[in-house]
Protein backbone atom coordinates (compact mmCIF):
# COMPACT_ATOMS: atom_id res chain seq x y z
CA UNK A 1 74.64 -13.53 131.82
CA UNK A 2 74.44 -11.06 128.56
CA UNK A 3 74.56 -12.71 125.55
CA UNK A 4 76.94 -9.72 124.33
CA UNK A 5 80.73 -9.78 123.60
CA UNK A 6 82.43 -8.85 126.38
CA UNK A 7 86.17 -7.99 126.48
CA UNK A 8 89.36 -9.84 128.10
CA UNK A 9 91.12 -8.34 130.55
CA UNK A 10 94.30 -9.48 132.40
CA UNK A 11 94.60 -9.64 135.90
CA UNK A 12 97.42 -7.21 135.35
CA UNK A 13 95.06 -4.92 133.41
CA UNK A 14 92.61 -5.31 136.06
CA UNK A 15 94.82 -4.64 138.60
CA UNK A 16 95.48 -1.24 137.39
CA UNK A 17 92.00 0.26 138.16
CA UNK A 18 92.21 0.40 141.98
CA UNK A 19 91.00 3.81 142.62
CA UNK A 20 88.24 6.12 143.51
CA UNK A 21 88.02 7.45 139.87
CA UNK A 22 88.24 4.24 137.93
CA UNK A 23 87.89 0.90 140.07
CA UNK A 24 87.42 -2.36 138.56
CA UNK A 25 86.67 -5.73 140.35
CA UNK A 26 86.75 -9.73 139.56
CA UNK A 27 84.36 -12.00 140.65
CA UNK A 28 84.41 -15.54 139.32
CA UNK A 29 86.46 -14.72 136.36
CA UNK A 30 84.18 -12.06 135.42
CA UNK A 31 85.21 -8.50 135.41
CA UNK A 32 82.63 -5.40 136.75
CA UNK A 33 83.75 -1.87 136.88
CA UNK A 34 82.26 -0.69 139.81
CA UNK A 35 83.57 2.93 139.82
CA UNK A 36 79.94 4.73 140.02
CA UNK A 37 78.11 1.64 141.51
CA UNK A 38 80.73 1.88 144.72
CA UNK A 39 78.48 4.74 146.01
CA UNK A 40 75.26 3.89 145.43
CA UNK A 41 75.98 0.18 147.29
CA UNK A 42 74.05 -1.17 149.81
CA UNK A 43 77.04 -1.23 152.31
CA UNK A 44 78.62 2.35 151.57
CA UNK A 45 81.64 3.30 149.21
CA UNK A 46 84.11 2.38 151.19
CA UNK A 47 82.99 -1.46 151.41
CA UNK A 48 85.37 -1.91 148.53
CA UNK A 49 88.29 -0.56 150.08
CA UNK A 50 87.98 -2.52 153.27
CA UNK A 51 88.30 -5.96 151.86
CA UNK A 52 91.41 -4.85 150.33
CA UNK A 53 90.30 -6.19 146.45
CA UNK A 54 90.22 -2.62 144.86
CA UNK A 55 91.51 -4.00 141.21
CA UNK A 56 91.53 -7.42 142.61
CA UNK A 57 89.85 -10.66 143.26
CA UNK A 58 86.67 -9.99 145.04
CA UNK A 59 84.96 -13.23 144.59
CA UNK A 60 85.47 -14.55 148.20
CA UNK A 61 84.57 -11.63 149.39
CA UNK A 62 81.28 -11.26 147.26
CA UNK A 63 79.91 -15.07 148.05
CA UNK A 64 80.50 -13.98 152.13
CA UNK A 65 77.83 -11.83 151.72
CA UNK A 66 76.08 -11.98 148.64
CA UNK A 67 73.10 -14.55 147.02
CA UNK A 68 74.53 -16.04 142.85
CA UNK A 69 71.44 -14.55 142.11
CA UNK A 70 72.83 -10.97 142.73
CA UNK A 71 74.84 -11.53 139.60
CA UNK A 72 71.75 -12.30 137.72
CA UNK A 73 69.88 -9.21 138.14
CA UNK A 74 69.72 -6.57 135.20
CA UNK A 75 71.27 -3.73 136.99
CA UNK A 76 74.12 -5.76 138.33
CA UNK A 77 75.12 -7.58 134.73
CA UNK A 78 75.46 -3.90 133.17
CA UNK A 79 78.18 -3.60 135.50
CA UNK A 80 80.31 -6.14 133.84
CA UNK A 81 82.77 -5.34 131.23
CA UNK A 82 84.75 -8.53 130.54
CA UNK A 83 85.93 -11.56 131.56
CA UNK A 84 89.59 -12.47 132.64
CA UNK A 85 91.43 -14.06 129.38
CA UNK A 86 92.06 -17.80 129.98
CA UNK A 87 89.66 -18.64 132.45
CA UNK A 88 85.82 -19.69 132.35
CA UNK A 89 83.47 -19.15 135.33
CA UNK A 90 83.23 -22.20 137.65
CA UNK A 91 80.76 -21.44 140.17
CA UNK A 92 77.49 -22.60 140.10
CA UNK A 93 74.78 -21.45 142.49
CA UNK A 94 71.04 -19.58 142.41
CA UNK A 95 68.40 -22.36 140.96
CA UNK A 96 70.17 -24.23 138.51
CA UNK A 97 67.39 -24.45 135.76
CA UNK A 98 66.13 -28.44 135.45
CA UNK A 99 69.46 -29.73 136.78
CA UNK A 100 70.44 -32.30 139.60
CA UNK A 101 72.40 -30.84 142.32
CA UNK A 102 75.47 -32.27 143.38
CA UNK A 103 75.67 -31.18 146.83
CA UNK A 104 75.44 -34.25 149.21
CA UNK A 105 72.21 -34.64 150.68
CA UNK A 106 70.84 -31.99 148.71
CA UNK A 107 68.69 -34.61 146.65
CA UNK A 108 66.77 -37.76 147.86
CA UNK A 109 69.10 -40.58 147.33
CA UNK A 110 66.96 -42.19 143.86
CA UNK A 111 68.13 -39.07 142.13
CA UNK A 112 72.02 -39.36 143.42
CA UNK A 113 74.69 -40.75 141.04
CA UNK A 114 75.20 -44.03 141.85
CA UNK A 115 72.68 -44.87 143.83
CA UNK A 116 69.53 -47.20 143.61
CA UNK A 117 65.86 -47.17 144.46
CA UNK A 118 63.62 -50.21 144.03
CA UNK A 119 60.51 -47.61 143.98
CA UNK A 120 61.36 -45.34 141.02
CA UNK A 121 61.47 -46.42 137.57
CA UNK A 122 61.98 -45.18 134.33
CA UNK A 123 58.63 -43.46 133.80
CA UNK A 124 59.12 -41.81 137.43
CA UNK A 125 62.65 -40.32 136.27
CA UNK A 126 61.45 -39.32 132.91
CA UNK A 127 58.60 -37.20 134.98
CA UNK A 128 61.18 -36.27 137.14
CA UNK A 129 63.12 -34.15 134.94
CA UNK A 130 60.18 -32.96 133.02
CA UNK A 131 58.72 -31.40 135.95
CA UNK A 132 61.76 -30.12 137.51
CA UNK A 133 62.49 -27.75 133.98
CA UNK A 134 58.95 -26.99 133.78
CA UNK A 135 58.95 -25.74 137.53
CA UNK A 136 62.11 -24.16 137.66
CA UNK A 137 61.51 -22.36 134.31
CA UNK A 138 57.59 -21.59 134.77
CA UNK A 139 56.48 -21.68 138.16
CA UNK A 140 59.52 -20.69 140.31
CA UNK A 141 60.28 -16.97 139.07
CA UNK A 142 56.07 -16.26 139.83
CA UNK A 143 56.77 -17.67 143.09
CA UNK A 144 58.98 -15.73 144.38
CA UNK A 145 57.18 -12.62 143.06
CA UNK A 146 53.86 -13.39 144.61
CA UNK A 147 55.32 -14.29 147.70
CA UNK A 148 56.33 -11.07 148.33
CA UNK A 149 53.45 -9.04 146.79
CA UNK A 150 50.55 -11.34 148.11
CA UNK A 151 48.76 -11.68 144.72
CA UNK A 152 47.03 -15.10 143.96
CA UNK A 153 49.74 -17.27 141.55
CA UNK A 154 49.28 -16.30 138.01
CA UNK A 155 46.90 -17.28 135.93
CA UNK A 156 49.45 -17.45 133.37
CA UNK A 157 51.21 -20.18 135.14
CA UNK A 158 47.78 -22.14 136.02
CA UNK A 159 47.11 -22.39 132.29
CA UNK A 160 50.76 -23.48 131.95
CA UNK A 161 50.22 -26.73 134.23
CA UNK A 162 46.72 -27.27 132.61
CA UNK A 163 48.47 -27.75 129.31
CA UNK A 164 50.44 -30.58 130.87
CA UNK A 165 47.93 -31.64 133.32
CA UNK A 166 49.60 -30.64 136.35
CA UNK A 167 46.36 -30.21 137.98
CA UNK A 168 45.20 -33.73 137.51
CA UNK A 169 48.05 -35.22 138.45
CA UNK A 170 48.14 -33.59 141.22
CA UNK A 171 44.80 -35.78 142.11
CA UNK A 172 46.73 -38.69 142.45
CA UNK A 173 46.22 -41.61 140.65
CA UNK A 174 42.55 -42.44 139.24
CA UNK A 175 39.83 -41.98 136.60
CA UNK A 176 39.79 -38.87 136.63
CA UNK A 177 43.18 -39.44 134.14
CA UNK A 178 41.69 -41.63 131.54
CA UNK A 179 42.39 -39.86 128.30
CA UNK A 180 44.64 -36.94 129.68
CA UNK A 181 47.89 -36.41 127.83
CA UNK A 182 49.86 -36.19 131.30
CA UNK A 183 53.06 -34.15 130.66
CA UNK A 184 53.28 -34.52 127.34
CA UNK A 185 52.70 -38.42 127.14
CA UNK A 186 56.05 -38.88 129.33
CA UNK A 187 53.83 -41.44 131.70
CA UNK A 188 50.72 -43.06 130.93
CA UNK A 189 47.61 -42.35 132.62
CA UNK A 190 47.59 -46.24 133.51
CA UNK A 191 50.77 -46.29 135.23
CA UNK A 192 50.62 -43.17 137.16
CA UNK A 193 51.25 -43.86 140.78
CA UNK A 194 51.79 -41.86 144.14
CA UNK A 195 55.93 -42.27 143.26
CA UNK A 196 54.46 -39.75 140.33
CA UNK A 197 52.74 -37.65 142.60
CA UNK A 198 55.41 -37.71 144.97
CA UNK A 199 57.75 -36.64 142.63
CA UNK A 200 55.49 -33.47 141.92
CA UNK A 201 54.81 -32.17 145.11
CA UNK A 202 58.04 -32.52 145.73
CA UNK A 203 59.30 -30.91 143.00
CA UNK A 204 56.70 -27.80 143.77
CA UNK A 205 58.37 -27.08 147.24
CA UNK A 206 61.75 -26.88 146.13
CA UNK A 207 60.23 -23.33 144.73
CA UNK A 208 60.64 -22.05 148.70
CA UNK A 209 57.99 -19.95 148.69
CA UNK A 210 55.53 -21.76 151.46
CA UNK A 211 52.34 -19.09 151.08
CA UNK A 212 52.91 -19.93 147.08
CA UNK A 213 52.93 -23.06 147.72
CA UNK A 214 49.77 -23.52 149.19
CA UNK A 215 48.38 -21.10 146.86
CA UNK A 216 49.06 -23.00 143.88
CA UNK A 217 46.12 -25.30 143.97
CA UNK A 218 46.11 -26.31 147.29
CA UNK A 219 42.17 -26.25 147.49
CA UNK A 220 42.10 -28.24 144.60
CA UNK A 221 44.27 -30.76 146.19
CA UNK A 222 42.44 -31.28 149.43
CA UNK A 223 39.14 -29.94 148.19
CA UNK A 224 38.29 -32.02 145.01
CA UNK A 225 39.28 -35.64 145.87
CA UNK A 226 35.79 -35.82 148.23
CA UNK A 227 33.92 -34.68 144.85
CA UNK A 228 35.97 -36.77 143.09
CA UNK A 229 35.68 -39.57 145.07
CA UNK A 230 31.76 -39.10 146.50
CA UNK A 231 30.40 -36.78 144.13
CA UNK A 232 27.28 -38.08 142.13
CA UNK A 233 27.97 -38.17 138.14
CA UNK A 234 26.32 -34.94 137.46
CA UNK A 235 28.18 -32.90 140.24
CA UNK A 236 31.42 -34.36 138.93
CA UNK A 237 30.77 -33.54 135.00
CA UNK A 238 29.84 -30.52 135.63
CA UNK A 239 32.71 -29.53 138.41
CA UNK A 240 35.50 -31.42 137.75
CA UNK A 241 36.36 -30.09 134.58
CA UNK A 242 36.42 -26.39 135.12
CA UNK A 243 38.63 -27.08 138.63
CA UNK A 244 41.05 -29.31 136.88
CA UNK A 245 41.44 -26.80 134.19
CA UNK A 246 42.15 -23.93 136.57
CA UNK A 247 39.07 -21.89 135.22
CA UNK A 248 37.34 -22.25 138.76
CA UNK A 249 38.72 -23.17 142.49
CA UNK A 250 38.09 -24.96 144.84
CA UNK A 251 38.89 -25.13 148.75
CA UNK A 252 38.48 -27.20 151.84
CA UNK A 253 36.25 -25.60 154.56
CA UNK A 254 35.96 -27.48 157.43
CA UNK A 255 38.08 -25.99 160.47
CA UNK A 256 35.85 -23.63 162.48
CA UNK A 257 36.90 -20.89 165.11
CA UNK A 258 35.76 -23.27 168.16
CA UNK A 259 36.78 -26.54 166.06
CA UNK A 260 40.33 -27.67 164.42
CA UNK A 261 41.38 -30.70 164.88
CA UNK A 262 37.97 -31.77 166.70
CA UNK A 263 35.69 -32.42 163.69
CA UNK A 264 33.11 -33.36 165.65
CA UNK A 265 32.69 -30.02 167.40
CA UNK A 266 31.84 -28.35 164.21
CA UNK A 267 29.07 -25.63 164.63
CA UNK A 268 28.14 -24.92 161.16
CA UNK A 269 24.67 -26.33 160.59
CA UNK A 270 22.71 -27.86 157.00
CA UNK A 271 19.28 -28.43 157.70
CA UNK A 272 17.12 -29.52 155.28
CA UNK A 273 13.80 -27.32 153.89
CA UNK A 274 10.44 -28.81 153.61
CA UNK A 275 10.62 -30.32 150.73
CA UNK A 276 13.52 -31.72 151.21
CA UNK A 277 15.39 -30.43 148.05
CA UNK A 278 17.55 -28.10 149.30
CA UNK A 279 20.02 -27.75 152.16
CA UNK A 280 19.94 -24.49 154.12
CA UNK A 281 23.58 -23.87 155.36
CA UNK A 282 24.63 -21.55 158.34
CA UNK A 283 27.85 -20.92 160.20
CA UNK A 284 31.82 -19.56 159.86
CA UNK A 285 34.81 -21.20 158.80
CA UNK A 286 38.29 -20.06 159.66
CA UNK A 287 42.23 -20.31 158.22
CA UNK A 288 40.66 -21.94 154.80
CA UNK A 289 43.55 -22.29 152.01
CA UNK A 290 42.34 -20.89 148.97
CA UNK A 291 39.19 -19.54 150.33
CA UNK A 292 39.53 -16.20 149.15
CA UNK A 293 39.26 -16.66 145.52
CA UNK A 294 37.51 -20.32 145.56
CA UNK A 295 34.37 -20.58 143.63
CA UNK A 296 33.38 -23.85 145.10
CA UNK A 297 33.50 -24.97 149.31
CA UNK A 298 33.76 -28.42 150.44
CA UNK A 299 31.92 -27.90 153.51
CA UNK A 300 31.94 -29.77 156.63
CA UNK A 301 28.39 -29.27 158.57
CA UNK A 302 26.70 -30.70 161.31
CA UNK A 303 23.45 -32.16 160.28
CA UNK A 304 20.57 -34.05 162.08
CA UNK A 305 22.17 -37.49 160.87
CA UNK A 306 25.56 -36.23 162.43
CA UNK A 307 28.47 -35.07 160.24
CA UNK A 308 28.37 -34.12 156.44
CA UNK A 309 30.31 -33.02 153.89
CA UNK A 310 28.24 -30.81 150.88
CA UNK A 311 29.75 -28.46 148.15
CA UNK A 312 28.70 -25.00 148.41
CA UNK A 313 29.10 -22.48 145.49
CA UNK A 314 30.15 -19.07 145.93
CA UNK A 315 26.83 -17.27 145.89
CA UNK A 316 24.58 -15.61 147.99
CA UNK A 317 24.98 -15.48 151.53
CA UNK A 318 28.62 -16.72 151.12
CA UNK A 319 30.94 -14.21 151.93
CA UNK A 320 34.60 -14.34 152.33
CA UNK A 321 37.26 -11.93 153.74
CA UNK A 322 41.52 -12.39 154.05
CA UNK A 323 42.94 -13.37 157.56
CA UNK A 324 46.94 -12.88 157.77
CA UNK A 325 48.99 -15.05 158.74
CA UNK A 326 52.80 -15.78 159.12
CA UNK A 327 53.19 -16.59 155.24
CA UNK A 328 51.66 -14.48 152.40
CA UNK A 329 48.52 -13.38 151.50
CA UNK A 330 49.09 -15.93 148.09
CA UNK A 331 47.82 -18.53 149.92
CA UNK A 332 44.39 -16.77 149.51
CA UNK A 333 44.16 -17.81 153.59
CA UNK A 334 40.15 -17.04 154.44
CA UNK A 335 37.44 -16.69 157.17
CA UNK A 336 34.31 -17.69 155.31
CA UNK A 337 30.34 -17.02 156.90
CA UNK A 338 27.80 -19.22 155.01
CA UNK A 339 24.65 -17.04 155.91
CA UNK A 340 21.48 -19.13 155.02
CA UNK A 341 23.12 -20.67 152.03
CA UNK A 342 20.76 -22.76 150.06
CA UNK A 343 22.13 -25.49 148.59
CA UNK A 344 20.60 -28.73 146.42
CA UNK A 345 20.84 -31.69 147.87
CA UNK A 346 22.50 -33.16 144.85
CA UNK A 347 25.70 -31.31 146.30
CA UNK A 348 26.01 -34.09 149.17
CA UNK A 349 29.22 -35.55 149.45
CA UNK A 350 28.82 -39.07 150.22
CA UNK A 351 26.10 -40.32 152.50
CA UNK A 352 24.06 -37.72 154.77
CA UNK A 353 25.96 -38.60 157.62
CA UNK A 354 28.74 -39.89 156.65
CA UNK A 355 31.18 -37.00 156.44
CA UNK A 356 33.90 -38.55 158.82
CA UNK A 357 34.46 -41.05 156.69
CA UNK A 358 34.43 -38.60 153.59
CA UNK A 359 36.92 -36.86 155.53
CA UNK A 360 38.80 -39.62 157.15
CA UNK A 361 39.58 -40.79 153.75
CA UNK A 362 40.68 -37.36 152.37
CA UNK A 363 42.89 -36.45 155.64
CA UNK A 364 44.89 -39.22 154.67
CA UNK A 365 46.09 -38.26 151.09
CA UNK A 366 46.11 -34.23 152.18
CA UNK A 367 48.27 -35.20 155.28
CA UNK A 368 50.32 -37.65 152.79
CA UNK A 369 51.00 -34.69 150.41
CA UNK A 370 52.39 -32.49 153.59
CA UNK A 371 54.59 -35.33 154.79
CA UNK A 372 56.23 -35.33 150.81
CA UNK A 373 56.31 -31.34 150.86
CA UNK A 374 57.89 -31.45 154.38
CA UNK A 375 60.15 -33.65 153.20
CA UNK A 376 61.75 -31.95 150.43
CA UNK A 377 61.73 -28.54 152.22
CA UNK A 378 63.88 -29.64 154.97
CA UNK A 379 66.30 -30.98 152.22
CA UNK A 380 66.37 -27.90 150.63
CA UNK A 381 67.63 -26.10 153.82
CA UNK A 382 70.23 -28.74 154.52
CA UNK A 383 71.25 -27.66 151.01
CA UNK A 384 71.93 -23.97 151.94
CA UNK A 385 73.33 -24.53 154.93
CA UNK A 386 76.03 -26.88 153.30
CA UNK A 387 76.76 -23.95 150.97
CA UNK A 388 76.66 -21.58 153.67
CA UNK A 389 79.16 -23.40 155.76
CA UNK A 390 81.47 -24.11 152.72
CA UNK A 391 81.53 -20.25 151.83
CA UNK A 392 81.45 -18.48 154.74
CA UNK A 393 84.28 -18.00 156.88
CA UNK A 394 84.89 -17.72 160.89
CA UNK A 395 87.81 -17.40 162.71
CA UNK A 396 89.98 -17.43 159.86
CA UNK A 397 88.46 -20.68 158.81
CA UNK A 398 85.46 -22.18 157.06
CA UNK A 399 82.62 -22.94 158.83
CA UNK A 400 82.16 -26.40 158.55
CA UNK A 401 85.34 -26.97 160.45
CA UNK A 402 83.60 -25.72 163.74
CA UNK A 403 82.42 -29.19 165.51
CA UNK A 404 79.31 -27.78 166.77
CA UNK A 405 78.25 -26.43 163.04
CA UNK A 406 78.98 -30.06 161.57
CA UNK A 407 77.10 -31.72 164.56
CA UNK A 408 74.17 -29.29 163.27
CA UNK A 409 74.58 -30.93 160.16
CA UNK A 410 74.33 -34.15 160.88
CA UNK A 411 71.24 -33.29 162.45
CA UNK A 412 69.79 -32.09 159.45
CA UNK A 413 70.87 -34.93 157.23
CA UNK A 414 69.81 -38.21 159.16
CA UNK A 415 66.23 -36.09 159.80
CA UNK A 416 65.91 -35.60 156.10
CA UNK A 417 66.95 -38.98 154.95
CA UNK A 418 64.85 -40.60 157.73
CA UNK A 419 61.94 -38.62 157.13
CA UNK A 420 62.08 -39.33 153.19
CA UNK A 421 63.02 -43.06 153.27
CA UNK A 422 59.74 -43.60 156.02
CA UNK A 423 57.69 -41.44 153.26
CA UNK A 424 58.88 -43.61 150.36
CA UNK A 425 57.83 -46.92 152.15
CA UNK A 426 54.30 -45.36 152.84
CA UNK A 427 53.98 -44.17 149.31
CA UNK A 428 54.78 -47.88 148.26
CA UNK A 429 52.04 -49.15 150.88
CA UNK A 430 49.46 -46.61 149.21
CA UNK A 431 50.51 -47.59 145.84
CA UNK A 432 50.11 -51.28 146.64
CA UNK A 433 46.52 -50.76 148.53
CA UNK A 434 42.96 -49.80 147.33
CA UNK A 435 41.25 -46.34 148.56
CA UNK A 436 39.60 -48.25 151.28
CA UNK A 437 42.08 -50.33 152.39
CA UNK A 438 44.21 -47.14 152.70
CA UNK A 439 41.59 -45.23 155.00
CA UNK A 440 42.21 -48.25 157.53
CA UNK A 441 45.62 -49.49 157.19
CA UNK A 442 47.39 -46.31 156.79
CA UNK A 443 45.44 -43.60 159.02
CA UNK A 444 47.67 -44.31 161.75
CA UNK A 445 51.49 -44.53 159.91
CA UNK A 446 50.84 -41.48 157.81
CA UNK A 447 49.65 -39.25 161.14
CA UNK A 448 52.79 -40.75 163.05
CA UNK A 449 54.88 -39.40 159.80
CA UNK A 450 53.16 -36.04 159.24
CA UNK A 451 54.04 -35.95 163.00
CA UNK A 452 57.64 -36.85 163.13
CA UNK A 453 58.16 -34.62 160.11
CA UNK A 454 56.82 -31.67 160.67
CA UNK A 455 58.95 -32.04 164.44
CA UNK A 456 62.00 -32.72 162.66
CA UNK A 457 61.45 -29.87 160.38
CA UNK A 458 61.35 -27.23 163.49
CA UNK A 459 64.61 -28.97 165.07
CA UNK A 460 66.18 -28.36 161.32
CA UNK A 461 64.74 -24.57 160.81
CA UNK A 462 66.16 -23.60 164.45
CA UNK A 463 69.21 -25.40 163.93
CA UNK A 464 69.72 -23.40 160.23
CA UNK A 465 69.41 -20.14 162.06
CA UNK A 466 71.96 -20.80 164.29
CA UNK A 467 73.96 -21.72 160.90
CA UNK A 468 72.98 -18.40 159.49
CA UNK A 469 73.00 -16.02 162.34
CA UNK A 470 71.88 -12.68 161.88
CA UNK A 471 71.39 -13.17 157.84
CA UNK A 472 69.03 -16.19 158.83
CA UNK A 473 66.28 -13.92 160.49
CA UNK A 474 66.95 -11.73 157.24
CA UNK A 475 63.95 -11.55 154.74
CA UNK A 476 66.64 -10.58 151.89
CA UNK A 477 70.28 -11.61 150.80
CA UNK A 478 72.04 -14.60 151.95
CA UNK A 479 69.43 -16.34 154.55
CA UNK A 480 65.92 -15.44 152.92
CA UNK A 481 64.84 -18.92 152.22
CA UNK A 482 66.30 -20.21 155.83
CA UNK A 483 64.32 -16.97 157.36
CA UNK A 484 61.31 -17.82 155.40
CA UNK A 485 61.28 -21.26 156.48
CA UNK A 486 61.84 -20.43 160.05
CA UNK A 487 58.99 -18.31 159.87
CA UNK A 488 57.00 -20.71 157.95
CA UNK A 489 57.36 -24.00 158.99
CA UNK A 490 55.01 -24.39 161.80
CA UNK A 491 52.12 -24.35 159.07
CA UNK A 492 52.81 -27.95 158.69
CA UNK A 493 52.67 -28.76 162.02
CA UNK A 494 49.12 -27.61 162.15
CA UNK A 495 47.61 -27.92 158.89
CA UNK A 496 45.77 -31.32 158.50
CA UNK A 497 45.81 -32.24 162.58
CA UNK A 498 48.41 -30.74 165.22
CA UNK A 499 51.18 -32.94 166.23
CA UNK A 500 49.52 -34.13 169.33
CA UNK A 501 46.52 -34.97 167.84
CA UNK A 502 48.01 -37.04 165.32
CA UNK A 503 50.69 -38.62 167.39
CA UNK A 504 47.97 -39.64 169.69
CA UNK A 505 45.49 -41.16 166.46
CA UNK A 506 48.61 -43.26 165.55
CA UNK A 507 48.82 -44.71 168.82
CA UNK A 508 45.06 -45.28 169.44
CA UNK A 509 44.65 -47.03 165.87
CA UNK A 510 47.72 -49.18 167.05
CA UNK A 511 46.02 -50.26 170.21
CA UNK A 512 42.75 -51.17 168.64
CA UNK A 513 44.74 -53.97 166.59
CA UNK A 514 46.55 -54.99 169.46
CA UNK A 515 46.19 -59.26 169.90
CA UNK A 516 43.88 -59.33 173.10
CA UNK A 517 45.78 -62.55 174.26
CA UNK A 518 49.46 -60.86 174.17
CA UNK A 519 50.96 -60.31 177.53
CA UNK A 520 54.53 -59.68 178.98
């Protein structure tokens, strides 16, 4: 609120201005003449009247149908006059600025009071609340602004997680952090593990702003790690620096218009030119992340070996346009035509050939990140719904004392715990395996868990709008972030491999290990 003096008032005093010409209102101990507002208000003039708080109490009345935030915004805080003498505000709500919440369930159960994990250590809760100021502080108010205006996140903000080295750690652990200064020394470059990385993708989607999300750096996320990790030594000096310092981007580019999920019916073509030091690089790629404003394509092409993977620079012959889609235009979503792109062969990924595994290997960490994302966006409904249902009122009573709502609930909660206790025991696999051991061990649990997640999320987003009603297929006010996941969530269950497809890898990998000598 203003930082200026504001005056006391009595109830009694308050009480007195209960008409047309001078009406005065309480909410949460705060006191707003709204005598010229009243007209100009969203819900008419006489909206005031009908609740019967003219000179009263309207805070009951306000958090029915109105966001915290409401009492955050400029216009609204020069309506206030005073506070009621004796009493202090007591309700918290809106983002709550680097702090735990203590709703139940609202939090995975490491960060509870009381609680224990034998995952997260000190260094993981030190990052913890380090990256949950600097989001909520930093990258949280651009989120919701580009959300709704479509603009790539802001530079601003980009050079703000440089500084710390967001963007590396965001790599998961590796070389690539040997000598970085990772959050301002909280955790060693040494002892950075996926619990780390966890913690700040995690932390990233509590922003509820899905195009955002994917906006902020999601190329670089799923797009680097093959240079990273199959780049030669030149590609990487001269590439990895300028990505990881948000100066360039990066994107993945390997779904087609006739291929998704089916990698091996890609259409886009490198063939080599006579002397054999270039690639020549033809074909379309559709629903890229980032490829709008990425400098640099990881490519996927078909080549006379079979499948490879080759970074392409934005150049000649590459050309790029928007495609829209169900979240905003921040994700920098793209349909990208490689027209005779000549490329040096120094730009191959790995072996010529050997894209799948190139790609097998990344799939894993990209669908990895999704299953932690998923994971702490369905928590973060659960959270407004248990608000919702502790403020809003039906029948004369709160909501939460409908059996049906609560049953909802308890839908919500086991999905969310289940989903993030599976992901935590993965994440202690991964930290506990090498690279390759990880592209064969864990292929299989981490596409059963992308799967089960991204399922459970869909049962949670319906089941939130039932919560919500009307407000939760609202873009503003009391159900935006419950409409904007309903709308949203199904990105998950397509990104990185449909459901299907990835239900069905899981179970194929598990039958390949199967003992041949075990019978019933």
């Amino acid at each position: 609120m203003a930082s200026k003096e504001l005056k006391k008032f009595t109830r009694e005093e308050v009480e007195q201005h209960n008409t047309e010409d001078s009406l005065w209102i309480i909410i949460d101990g705060r006191v707003f003449d709204v005598t010229r507002f009243r007209n100009l208000h969203p819900g008419g003039p006489t909206v005031f009247f009908d609740e019967g708080i003219p000179g009263g109490d309207a805070t009951e009345a306000f958090f029915g149908l109105h966001r915290f935030d409401v009492l955050e915004k400029p216009q609204y805080q020069r309506l206030q006059i005073g506070v009621i003498d004796g009493e202090e505000p007591t309700i918290q709500g809106g983002i709550l600025r680097g702090k735990v919440s203590q709703v139940p369930y609202a939090e995975p159960s490491w960060l509870a009071d009381g609680y224990y994990s034998p995952y997260f250590k000190e260094s993981h809760r030190k990052l913890h609340k380090a990256v949950r100021e600097f989001v909520d502080n930093i990258v949280y108010p651009d989120a919701q602004e580009r959300e709704l205006d479509g603009k790539r996140p802001s530079q601003s903000v980009l050079d703000k997680m440089t500084e710390v080295e967001l963007h590396a750690m965001r790599m998961g652990p590796g070389k690539h952090l040997k000598g970085r200064t990772l959050m301002g020394g909280i955790v060693k470059p040494e002892e950075f593990d996926y619990f780390h990385e966890l913690i700040i993708n995690q932390e990233i989607a509590r922003c509820g702003a899905r195009g955002y999300g994917d906006g902020l750096q999601a190329g670089c996320v799923i797009g680097l790690p093959p240079v990273l990790n199959f780049g030669s030594p030149e590609l990487k000096a001269r590439v990895v620096p300028e990505v990881l310092s948000a100066k360039k981007f990066i994107c993945l580019a390997v779904s087609e218009a006739y291929a998704g999920s089916d990698v091996f019916g890609l259409q886009t073509t490198a063939t080599k030119t006579e002397d054999g030091k270039h690639w020549i690089i033809s074909g379309t790629k559709k629903w890229i992340t980032n490829g709008t404003f990425a400098d640099y394509f990881t490519v996927g092409c078909k080549t006379e070996d079979g499948f490879t993977v080759i970074l392409v620079e934005r150049g000649e012959g590459v050309n790029t346009k928007p495609i829209k889609t169900s979240y905003s235009s921040t994700a920098g979503t793209a349909y990208i035509t490689f027209d005779k792109v000549k490329v040096p062969v120094e730009n191959t990924l790995g072996e010529e050939g050997g894209g799948i595994f190139v790609m097998l290997s990344n799939f894993n960490h990209e669908r990895w990140v999704m299953c932690c994302t998923s994971a702490r966006s369905q928590r973060a409904i659960t959270e407004e719904c248990m608000k919702w249902v502790n403020q809003r009122k039906a029948f004369g009573k709160p909501l939460h004392s409908l059996a049906v709502v609560r049953s909802k609930l308890a839908g919500m909660i086991q999905r969310s715990e289940s989903v993030q206790n599976w992901l935590e025991n993965i994440t202690y696999q991964m930290c506990n395996m090498s690279y390759k051991e990880q592209a064969s061990k864990l292929a299989g649990p981490i596409a059963f868990l992308k799967s089960y997640s991204t399922q459970s999320a869909q049962l949670t987003a319906a089941d939130a709008v039932q919560i919500f009603g009307g407000r939760g297929i609202t873009q503003t006010g009391m159900g935006r972030f419950v409409e904007h996941y309903h709308r949203t969530v199904t990105f998950d269950a397509l990104l990185g491999g449909a459901e299907d497809v990835l239900s069905d890898l899981g179970v194929r990998q598990a039958m390949r290990t199967m003992p041949k000598n075990t019978k019933l």
